[in-house]
C-alpha atoms as a PDB file:
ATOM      1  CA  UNK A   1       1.370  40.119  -9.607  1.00  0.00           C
ATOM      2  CA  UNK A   2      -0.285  37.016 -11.254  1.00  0.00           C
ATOM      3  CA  UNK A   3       3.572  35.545 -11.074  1.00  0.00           C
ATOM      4  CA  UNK A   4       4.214  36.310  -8.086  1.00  0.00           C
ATOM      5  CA  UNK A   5       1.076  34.533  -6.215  1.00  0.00           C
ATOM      6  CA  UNK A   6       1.864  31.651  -8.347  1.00  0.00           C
ATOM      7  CA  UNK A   7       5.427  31.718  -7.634  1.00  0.00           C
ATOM      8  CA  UNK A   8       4.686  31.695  -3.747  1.00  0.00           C
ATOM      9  CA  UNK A   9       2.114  29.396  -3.935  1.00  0.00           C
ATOM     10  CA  UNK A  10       4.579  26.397  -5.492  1.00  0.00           C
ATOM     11  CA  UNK A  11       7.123  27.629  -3.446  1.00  0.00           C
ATOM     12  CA  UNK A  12       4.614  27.449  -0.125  1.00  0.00           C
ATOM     13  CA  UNK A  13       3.440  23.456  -1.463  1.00  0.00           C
ATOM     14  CA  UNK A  14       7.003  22.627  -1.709  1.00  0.00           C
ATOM     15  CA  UNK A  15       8.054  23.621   1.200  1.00  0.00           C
ATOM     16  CA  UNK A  16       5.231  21.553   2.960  1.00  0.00           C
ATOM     17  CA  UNK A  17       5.527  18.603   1.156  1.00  0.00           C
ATOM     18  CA  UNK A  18       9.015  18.322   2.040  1.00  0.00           C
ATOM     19  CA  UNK A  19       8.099  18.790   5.835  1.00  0.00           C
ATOM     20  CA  UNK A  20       5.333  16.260   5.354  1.00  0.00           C
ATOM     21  CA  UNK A  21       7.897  13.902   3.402  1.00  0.00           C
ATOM     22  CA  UNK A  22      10.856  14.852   6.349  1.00  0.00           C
ATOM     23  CA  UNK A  23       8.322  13.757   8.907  1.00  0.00           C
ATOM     24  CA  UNK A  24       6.881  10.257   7.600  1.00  0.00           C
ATOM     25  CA  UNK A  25      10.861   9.296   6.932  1.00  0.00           C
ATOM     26  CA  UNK A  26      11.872  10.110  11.003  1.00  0.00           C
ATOM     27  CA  UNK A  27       9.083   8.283  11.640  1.00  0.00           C
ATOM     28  CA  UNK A  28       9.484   5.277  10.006  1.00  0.00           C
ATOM     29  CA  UNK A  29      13.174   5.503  11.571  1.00  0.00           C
ATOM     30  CA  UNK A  30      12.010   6.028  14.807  1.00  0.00           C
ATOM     31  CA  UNK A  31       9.379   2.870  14.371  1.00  0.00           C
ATOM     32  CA  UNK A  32      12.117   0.926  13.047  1.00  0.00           C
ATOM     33  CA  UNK A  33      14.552   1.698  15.402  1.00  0.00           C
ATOM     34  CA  UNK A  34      11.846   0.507  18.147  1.00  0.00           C
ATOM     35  CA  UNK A  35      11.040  -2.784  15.974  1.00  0.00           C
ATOM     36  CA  UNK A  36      14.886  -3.421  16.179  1.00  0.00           C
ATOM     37  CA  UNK A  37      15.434  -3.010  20.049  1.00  0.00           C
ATOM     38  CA  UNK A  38      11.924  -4.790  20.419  1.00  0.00           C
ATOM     39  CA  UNK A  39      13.195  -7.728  18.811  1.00  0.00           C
ATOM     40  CA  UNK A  40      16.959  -7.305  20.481  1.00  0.00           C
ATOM     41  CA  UNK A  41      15.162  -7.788  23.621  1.00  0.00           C
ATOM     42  CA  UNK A  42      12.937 -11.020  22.679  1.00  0.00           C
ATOM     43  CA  UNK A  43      15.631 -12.803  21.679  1.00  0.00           C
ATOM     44  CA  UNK A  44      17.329 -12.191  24.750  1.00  0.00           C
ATOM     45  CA  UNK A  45      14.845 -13.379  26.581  1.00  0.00           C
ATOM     46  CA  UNK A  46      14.498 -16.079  24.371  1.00  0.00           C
ATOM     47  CA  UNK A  47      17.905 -17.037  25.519  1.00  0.00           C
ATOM     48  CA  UNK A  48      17.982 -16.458  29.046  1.00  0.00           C
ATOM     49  CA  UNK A  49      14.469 -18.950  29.043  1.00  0.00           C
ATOM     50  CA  UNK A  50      16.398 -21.478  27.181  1.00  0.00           C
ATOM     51  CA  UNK A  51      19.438 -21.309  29.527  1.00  0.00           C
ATOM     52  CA  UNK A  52      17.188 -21.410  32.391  1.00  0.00           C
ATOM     53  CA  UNK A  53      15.548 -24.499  30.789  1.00  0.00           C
ATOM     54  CA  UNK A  54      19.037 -26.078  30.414  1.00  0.00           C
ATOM     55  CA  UNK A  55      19.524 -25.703  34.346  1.00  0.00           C
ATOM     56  CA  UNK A  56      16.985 -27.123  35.352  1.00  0.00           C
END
């Protein structure tokens, strides 16, 4: 029985590290993925300012 609750209880803290560890990577996709279209869009605008400034 001793083997058993052991056996569960490793098999239990695996299982939620791996969630834990699952969840922090999509995260830190997700935040990069943001960063990425954040700075897609500054430099865009960075652009269209600096053709603007070229019109004028």
């Amino acid at each position: 029985m001793k083997k058993f609750i052991a056996t569960t209880a490793v098999v239990l803290t695996t299982a939620v590290a791996g969630i834990l560890t699952w969840r922090k990577v999509e995260s830190d996709r997700i935040r990069n993925d943001l960063w990425n279209e954040a700075e897609r869009v500054s430099v865009e605008q960075d652009m269209a300012a600096h053709k603007q400034a070229q019109h004028s």
